[in-house]
Protein backbone atom coordinates (compact mmCIF):
# COMPACT_ATOMS: atom_id res chain seq x y z
CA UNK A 1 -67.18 10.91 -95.44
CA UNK A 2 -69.64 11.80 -92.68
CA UNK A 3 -70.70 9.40 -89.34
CA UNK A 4 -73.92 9.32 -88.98
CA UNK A 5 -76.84 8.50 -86.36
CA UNK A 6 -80.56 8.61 -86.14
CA UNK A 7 -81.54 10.00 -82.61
CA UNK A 8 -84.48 7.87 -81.36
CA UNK A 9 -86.38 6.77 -78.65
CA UNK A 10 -89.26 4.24 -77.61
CA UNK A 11 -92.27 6.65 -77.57
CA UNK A 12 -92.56 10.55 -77.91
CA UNK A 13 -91.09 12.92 -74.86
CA UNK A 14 -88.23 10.87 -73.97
CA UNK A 15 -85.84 13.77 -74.91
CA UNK A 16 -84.75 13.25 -78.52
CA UNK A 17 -84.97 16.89 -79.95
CA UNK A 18 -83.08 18.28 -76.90
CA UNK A 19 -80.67 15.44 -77.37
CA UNK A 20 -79.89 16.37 -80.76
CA UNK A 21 -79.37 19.75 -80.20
CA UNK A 22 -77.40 18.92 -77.76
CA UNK A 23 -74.79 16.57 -79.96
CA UNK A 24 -75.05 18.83 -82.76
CA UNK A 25 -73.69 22.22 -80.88
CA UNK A 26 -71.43 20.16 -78.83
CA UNK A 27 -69.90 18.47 -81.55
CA UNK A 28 -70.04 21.93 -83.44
CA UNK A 29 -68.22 23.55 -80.98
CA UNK A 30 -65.31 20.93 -81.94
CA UNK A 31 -65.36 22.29 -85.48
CA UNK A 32 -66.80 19.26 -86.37
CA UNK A 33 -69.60 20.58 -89.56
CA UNK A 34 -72.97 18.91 -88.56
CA UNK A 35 -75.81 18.37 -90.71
CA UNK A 36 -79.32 17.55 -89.29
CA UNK A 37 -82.35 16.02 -90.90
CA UNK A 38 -85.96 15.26 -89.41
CA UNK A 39 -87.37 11.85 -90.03
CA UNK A 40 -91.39 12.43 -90.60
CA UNK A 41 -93.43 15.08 -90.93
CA UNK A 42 -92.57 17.68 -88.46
CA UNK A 43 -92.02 21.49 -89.91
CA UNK A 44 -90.95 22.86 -86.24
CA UNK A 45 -87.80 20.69 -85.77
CA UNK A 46 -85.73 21.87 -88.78
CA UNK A 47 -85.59 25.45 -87.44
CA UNK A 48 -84.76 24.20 -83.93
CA UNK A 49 -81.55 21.71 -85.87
CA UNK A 50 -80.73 25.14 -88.01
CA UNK A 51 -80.00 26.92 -84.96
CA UNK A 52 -77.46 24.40 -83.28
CA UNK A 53 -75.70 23.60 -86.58
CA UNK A 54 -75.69 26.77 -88.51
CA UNK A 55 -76.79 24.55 -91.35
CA UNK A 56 -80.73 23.86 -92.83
CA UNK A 57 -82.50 20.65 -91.84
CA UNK A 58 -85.21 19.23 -93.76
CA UNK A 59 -87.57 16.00 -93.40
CA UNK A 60 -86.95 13.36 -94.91
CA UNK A 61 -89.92 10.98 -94.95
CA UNK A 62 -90.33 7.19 -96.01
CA UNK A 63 -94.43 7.67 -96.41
CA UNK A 64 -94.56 10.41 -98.19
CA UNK A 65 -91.42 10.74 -100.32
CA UNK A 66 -89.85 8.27 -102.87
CA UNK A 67 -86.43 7.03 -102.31
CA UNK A 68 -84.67 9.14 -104.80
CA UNK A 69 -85.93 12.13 -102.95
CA UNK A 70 -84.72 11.04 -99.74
CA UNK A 71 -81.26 10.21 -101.43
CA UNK A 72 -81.47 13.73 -103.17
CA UNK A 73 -82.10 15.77 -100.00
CA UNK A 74 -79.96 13.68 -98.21
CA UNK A 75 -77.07 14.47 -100.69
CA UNK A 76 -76.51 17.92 -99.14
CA UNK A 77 -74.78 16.10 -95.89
CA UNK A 78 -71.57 14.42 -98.43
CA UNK A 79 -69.87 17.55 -96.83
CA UNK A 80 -70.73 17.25 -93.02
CA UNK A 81 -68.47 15.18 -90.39
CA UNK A 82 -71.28 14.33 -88.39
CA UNK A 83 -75.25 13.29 -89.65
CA UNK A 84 -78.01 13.33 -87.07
CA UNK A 85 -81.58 12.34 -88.43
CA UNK A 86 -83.77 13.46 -85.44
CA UNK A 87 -86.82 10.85 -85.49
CA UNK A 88 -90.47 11.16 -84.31
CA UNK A 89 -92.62 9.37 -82.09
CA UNK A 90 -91.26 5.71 -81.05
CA UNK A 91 -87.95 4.36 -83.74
CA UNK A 92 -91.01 1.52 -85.51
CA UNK A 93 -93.88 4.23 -84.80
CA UNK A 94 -95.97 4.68 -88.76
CA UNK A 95 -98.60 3.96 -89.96
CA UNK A 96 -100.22 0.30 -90.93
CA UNK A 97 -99.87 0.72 -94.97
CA UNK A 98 -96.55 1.41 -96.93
CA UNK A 99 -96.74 4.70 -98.99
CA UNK A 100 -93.39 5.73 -101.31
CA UNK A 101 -90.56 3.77 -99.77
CA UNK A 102 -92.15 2.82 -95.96
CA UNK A 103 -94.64 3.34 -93.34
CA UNK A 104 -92.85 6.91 -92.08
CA UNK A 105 -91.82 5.27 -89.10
CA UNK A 106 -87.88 6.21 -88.05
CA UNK A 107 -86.92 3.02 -88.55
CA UNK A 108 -87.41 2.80 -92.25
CA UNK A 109 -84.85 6.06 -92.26
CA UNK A 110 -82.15 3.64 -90.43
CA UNK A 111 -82.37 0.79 -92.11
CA UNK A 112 -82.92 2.63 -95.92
CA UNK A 113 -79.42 4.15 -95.30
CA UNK A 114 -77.77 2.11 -92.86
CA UNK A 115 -77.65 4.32 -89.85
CA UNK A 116 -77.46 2.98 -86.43
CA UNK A 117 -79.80 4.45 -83.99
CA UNK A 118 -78.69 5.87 -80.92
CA UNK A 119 -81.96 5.65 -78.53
CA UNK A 120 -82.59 7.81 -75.68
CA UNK A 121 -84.33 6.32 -72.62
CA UNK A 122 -86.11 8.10 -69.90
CA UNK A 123 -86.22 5.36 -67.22
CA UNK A 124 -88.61 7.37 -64.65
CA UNK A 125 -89.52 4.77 -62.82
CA UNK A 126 -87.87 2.08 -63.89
CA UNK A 127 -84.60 0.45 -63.99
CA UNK A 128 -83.48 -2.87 -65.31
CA UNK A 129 -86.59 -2.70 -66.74
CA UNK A 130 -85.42 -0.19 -69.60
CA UNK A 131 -82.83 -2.44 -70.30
CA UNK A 132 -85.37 -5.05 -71.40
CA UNK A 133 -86.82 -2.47 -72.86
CA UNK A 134 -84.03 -1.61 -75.38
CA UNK A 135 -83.23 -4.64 -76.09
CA UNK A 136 -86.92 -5.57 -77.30
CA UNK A 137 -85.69 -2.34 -79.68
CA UNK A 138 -82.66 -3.96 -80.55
CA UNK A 139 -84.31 -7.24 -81.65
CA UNK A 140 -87.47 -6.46 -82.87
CA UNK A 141 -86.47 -5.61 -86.53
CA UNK A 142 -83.95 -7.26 -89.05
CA UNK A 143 -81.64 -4.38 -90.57
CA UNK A 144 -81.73 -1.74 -88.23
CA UNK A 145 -78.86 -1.11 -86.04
CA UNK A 146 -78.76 -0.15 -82.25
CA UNK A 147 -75.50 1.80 -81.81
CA UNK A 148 -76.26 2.29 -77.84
CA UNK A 149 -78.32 4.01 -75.66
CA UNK A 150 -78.40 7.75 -73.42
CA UNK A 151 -79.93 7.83 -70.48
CA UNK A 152 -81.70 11.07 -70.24
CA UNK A 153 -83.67 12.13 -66.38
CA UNK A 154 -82.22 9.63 -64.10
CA UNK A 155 -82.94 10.26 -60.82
CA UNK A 156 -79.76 9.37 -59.02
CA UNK A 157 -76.65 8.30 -58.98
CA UNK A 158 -77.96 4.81 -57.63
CA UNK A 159 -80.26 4.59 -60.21
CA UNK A 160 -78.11 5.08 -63.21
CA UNK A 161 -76.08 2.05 -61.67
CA UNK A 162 -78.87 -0.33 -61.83
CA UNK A 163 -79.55 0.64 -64.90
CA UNK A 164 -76.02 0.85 -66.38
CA UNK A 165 -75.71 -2.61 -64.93
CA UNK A 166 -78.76 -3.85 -66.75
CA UNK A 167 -78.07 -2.83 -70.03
CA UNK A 168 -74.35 -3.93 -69.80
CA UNK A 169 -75.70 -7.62 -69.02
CA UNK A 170 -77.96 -7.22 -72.08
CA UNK A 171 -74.60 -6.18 -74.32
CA UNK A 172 -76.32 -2.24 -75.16
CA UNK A 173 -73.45 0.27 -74.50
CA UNK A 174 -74.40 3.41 -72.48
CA UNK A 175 -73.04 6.28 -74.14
CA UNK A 176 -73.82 8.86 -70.75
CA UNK A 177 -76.37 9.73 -68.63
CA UNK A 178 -78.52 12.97 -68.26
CA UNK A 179 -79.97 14.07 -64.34
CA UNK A 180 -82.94 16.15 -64.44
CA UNK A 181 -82.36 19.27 -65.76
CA UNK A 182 -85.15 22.02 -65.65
CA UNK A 183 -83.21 24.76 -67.71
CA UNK A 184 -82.60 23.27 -70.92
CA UNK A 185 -86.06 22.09 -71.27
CA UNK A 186 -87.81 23.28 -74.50
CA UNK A 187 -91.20 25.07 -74.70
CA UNK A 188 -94.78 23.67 -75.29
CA UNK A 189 -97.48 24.17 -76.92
CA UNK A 190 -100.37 22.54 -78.14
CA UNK A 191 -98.91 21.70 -81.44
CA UNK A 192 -95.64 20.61 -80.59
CA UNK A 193 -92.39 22.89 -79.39
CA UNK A 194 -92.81 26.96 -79.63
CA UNK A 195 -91.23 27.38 -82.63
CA UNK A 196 -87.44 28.68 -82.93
CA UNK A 197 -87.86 32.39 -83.71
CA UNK A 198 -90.64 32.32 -80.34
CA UNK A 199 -88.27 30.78 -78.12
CA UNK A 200 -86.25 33.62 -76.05
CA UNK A 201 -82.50 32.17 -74.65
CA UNK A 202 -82.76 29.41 -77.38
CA UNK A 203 -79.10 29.92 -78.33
CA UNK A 204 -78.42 30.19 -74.52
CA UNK A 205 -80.81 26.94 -74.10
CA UNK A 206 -78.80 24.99 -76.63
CA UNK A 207 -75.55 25.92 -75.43
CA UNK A 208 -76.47 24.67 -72.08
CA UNK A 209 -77.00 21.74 -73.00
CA UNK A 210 -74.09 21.31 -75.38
CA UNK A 211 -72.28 21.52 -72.13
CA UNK A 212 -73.85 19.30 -70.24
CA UNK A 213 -73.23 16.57 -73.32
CA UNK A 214 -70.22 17.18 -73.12
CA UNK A 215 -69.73 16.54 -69.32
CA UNK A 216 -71.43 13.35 -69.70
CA UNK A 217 -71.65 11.77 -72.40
CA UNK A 218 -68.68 10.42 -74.23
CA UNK A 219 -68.45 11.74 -77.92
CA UNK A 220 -65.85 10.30 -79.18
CA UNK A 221 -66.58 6.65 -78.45
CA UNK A 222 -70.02 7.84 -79.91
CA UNK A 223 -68.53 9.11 -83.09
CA UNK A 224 -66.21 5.83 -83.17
CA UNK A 225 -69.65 3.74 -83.53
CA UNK A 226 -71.53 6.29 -86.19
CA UNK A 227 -72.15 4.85 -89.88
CA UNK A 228 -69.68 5.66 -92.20
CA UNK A 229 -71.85 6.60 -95.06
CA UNK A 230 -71.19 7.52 -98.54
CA UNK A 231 -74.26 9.83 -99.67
CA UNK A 232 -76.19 8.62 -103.11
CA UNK A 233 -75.30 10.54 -106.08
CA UNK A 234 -78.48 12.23 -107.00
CA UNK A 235 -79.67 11.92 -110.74
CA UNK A 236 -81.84 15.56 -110.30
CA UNK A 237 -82.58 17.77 -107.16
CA UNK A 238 -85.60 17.15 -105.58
CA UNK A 239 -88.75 17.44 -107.37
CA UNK A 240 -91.30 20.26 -105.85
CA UNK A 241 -93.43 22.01 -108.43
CA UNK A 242 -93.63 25.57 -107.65
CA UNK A 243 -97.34 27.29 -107.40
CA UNK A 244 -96.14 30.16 -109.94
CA UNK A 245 -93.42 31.96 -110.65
CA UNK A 246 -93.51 35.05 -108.45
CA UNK A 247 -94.82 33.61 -105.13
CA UNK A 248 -96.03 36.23 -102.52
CA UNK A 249 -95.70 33.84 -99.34
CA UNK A 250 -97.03 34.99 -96.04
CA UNK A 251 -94.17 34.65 -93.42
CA UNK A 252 -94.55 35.17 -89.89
CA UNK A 253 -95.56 33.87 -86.51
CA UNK A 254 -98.89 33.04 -87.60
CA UNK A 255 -97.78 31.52 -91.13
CA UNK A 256 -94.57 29.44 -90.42
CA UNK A 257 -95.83 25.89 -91.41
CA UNK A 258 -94.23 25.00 -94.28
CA UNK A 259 -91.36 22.31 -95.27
CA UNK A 260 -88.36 23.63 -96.00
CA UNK A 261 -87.66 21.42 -98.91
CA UNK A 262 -90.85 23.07 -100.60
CA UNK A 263 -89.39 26.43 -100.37
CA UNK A 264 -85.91 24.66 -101.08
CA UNK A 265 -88.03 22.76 -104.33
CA UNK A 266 -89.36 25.72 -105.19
CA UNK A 267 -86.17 27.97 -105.54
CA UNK A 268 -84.68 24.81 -106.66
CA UNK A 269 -87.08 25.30 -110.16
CA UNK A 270 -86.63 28.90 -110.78
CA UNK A 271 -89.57 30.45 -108.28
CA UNK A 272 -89.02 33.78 -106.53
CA UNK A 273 -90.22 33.75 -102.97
CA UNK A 274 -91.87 36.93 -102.12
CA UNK A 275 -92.77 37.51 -98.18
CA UNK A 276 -95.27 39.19 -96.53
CA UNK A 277 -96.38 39.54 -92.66
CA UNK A 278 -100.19 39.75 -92.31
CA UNK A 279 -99.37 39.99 -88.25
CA UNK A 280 -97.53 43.76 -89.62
CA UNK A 281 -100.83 44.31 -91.50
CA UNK A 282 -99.40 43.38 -94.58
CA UNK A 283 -100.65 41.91 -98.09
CA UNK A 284 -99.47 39.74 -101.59
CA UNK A 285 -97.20 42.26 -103.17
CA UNK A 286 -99.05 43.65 -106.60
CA UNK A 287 -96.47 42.07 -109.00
CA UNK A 288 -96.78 38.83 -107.58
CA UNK A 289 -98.68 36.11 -109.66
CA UNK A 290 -99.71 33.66 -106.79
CA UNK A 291 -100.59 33.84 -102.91
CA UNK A 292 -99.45 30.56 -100.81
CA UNK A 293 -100.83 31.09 -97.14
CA UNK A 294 -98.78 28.58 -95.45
CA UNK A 295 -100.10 27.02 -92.05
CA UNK A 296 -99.11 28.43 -87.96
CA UNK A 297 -100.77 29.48 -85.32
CA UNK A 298 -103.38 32.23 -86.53
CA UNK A 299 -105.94 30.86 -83.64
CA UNK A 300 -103.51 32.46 -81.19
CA UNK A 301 -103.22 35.92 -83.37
CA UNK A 302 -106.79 35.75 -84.80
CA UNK A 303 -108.05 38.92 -83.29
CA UNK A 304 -105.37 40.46 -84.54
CA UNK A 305 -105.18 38.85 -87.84
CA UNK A 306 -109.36 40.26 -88.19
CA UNK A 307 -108.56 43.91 -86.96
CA UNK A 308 -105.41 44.13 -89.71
CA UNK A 309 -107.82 45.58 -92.54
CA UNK A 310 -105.14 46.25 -95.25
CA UNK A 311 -103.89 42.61 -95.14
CA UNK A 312 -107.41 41.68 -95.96
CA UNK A 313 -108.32 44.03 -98.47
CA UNK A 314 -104.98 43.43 -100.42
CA UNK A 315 -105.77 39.74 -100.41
CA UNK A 316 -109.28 40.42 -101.37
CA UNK A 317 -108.12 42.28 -104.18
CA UNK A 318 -105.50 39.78 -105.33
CA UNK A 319 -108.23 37.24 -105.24
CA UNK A 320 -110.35 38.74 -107.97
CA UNK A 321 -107.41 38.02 -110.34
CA UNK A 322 -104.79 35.51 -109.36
CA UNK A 323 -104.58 32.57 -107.36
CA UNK A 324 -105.09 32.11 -103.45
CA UNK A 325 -104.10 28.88 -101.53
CA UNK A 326 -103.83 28.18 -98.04
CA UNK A 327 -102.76 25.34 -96.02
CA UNK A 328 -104.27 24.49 -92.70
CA UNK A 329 -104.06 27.41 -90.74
CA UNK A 330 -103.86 29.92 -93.89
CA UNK A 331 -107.31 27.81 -95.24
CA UNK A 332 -108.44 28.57 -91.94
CA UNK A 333 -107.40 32.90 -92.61
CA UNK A 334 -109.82 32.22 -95.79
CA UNK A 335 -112.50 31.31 -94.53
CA UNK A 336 -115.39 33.59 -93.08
CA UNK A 337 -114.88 33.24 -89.26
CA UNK A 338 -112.34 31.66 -86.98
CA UNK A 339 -113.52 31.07 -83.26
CA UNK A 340 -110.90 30.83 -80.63
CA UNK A 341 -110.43 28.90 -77.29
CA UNK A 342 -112.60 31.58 -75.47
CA UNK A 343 -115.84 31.38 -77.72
CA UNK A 344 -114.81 34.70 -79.56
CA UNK A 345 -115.23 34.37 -83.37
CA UNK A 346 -113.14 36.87 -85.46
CA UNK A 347 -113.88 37.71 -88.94
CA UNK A 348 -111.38 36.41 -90.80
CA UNK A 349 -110.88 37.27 -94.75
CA UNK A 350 -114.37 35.71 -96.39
CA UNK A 351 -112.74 34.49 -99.38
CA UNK A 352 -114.11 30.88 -98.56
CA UNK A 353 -117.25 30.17 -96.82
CA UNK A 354 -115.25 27.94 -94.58
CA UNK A 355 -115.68 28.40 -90.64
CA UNK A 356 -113.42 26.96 -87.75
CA UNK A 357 -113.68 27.04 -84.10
CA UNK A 358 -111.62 25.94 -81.38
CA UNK A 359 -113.67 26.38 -78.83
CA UNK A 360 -113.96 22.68 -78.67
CA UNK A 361 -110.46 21.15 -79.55
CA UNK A 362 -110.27 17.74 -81.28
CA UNK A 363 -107.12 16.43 -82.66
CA UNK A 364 -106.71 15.47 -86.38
CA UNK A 365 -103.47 14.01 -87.13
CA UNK A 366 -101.86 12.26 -89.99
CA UNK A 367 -100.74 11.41 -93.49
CA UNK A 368 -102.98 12.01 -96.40
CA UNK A 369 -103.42 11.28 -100.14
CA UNK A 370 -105.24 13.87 -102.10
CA UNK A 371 -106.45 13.80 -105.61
CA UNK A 372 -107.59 17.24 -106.78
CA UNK A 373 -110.84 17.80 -107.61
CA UNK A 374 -109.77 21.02 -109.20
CA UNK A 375 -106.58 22.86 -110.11
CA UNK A 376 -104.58 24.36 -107.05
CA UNK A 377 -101.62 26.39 -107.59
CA UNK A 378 -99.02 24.40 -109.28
CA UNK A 379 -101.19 21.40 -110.02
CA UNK A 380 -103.81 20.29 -112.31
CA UNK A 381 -107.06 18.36 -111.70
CA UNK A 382 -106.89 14.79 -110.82
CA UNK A 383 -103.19 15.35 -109.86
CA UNK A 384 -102.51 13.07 -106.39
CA UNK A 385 -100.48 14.71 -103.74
CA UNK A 386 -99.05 13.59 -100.61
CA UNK A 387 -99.28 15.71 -96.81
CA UNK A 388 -100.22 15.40 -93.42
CA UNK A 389 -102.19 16.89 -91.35
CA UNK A 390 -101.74 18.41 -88.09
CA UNK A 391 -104.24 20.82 -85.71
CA UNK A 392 -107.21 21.07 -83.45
CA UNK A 393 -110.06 22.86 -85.10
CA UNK A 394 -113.29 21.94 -86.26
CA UNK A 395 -115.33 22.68 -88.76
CA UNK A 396 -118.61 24.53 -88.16
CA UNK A 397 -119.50 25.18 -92.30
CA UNK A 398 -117.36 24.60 -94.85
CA UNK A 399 -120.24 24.98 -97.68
CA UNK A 400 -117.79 25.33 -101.01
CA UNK A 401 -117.66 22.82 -103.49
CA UNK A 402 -114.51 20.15 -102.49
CA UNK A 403 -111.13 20.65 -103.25
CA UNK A 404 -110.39 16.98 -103.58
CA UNK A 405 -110.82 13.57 -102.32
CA UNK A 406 -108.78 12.95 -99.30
CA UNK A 407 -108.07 9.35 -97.82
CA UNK A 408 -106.07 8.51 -94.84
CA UNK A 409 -102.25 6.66 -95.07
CA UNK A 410 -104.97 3.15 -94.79
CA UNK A 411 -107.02 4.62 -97.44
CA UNK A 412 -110.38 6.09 -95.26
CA UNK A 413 -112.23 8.95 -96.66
CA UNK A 414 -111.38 12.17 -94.26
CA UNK A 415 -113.95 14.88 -94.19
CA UNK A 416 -111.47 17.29 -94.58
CA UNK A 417 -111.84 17.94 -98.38
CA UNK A 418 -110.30 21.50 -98.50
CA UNK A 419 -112.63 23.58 -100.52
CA UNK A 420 -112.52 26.43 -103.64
CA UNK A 421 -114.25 28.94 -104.62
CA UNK A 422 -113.04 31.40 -108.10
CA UNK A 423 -109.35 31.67 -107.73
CA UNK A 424 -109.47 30.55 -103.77
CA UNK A 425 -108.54 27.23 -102.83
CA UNK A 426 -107.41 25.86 -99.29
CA UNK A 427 -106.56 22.46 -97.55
CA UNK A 428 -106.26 21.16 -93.94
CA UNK A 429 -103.39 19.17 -95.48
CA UNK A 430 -99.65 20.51 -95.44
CA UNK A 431 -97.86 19.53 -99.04
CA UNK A 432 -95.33 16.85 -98.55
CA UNK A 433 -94.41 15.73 -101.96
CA UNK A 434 -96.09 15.00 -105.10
CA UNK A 435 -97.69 11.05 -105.77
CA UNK A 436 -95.33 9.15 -108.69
């Protein structure tokens, strides 16, 4: 039966991806079999966890998904020796109102399947401080579990004393300590980590700091105070309702964005998954009967994206006939215009009258409850489905009727209402799961 953590921190940018890499190639590299999941909704993770395991990751996610779904996609660890469930933001970071099982924060995760949580703490500036810190962790909620605590950045020698001594008066183990170590540091951008196929030396990067794990922190005393856990026996797989049955899915550094249980859900019910790159001027292949334009970064690639004329013609065409959708960043493709950072708008394909700019960034994040206005791809009107939302653009125009009603995770109408036009429909709102 496998041992399993969840990899967590007090706030975001203490270290926890690079962390988990780290244990999971180390402990690979044993020829121990490691499975990784990603608590919340994060879509680059997973990618990142696939390349230090050799195994997929998906999210698992206490907002937007029901139990049973969790258990189901959870189910694919019974196999693994070792379970890491990478969390986000701070372990009781959600939001105010319970959706399907929780408020998404990484602490319903731990306590829902009886992991312990190993933190990691970046005491920069601190030091017996952090150990006050963890153990406001340690106390603050009734059925989750602190296994210990890494130190990741410390700046000394002297300071990892003071604040080994600390936490060893407070009764928190200290697994290791990490100094400050510029080459294994991930890539940034404004939407989180470059994603996996972007990153050049990732292996190399990982491997690193597998090493460097290794050196310092000790695994097996680690492993020793893991959760034995017994994985649920899942009634069904995972319930995803595919758009159509031939999907022509565009798939490439602009259009990464999507969860890989969906594409897991969709397989899962029979779908064929049919790729195309618009970046390689490409369009929906002719015998496919539905286009999903997942989300990415087509504000970095939009002049290119406007300049590839056969991509937009071929989607054009499939328009007139079959159904469009985008999320996010492929809603943003359909729409008329797209202005970047610079002030240059690019004509994008014109199959919504939407238009986006990012000329002046503003952040919209979080969960959202959408009941359909219309039919989208794989979903009826009045159906209620559950996504978040992620990116920086704004709307100039978005002058089609509404796709649905959209309400924060505390209920709050959101002006971002997706719109639809004929066969075209698009969302700012990445599919999660469906509403029970």
């Amino acid at each position: 039966m496998p041992r399993c953590l969840v990899i967590s921190a007090p706030a975001s940018g203490a270290g926890k991806t690079t962390l988990t890499l780290a244990l999971a190639r180390a402990w690979r590299d044993r020829g121990l079999a490691v499975q990784c999941f990603k608590s919340g909704p994060d879509y680059i993770d997973p990618a990142f966890h696939a390349v230090a395991t050799g195994r997929s990751s998906v999210n698992i996610d206490s907002w937007a998904m029901p139990r049973a779904t969790i258990e189901a996609l959870t189910a694919r660890a019974a196999d693994a020796d070792i379970v890491l469930a990478e969390g986000s933001m701070g372990l009781f970071d959600g939001v105010a109102t319970c959706g399907m099982c929780g408020t998404g924060a990484s602490a319903d995760i731990a306590e829902m399947l009886g992991w312990p949580v190993l933190l990691v703490l970046d005491p920069a500036g601190q030091a017996q401080t952090a150990a006050a810190v963890a153990a406001g962790l340690r106390d603050f909620r009734e059925g989750v579990r602190l296994a210990g605590v890494v130190l990741n950045r410390v700046a000394s020698p002297r300071h990892e004393d003071l604040v080994r001594r600390a936490m060893k008066d407070a009764g928190i183990e200290v697994f290791g300590a990490l100094p400050r170590h510029a080459p294994i540091k991930l890539p940034e951008r404004h939407l989180g980590l470059v994603q996996a196929e972007e990153t050049a030396r990732l292996d190399e990067m990982i491997a690193e700091a597998a090493r460097l794990v290794a050196e310092r922190i000790d695994l097996d005393v680690l492993v020793s105070l893991s959760s034995v856990w017994t994985p649920a026996s899942p009634k069904a797989a995972s319930r995803v309702t595919p758009p159509g049955q031939r999907i022509a899915l565009a798939r490439d550094a602009a259009f990464s964005f999507i969860y890989p249980h969906v594409l897991e859900g969709w397989r899962a019910a029979g779908a064929e998954i049919l790729p195309f790159s618009p970046l390689a001027d490409e369009g929906p292949r002719a015998d496919a009967d539905v286009c999903w334009l997942p989300g990415g970064y087509p504000e970095l690639q939009a002049g290119r994206i406007a300049g590839n004329r056969l991509f937009r013609e071929t989607i054009r065409a499939f328009a007139q006939t079959r159904p469009v959708h985008g999320e996010c960043g492929g809603y943003m493709v359909l729409g008329q215009g797209l202005i970047d950072s610079d002030g240059t708008r690019h004509e994008m394909t014109g199959l919504l009258g939407l238009e986006t700019s990012f000329a002046k960034r503003r952040m919209h994040l979080g969960y959202r409850l959408a009941e359909l206005s219309a039919a989208v791809p794989g979903f009826g009107e009045g159906r209620r489905l559950r996504g978040h939302e992620f990116h920086y653009a704004t709307i100039l125009a978005q002058p089609d009727p509404a796709l649905a009603s959209v309400r924060d995770a505390n209920g709050a109408e959101v002006a971002e209402t997706g719109s639809r036009r004929g066969n075209v429909t698009g969302t700012f709102f990445h599919l999660i799961a469906e509403d029970r």
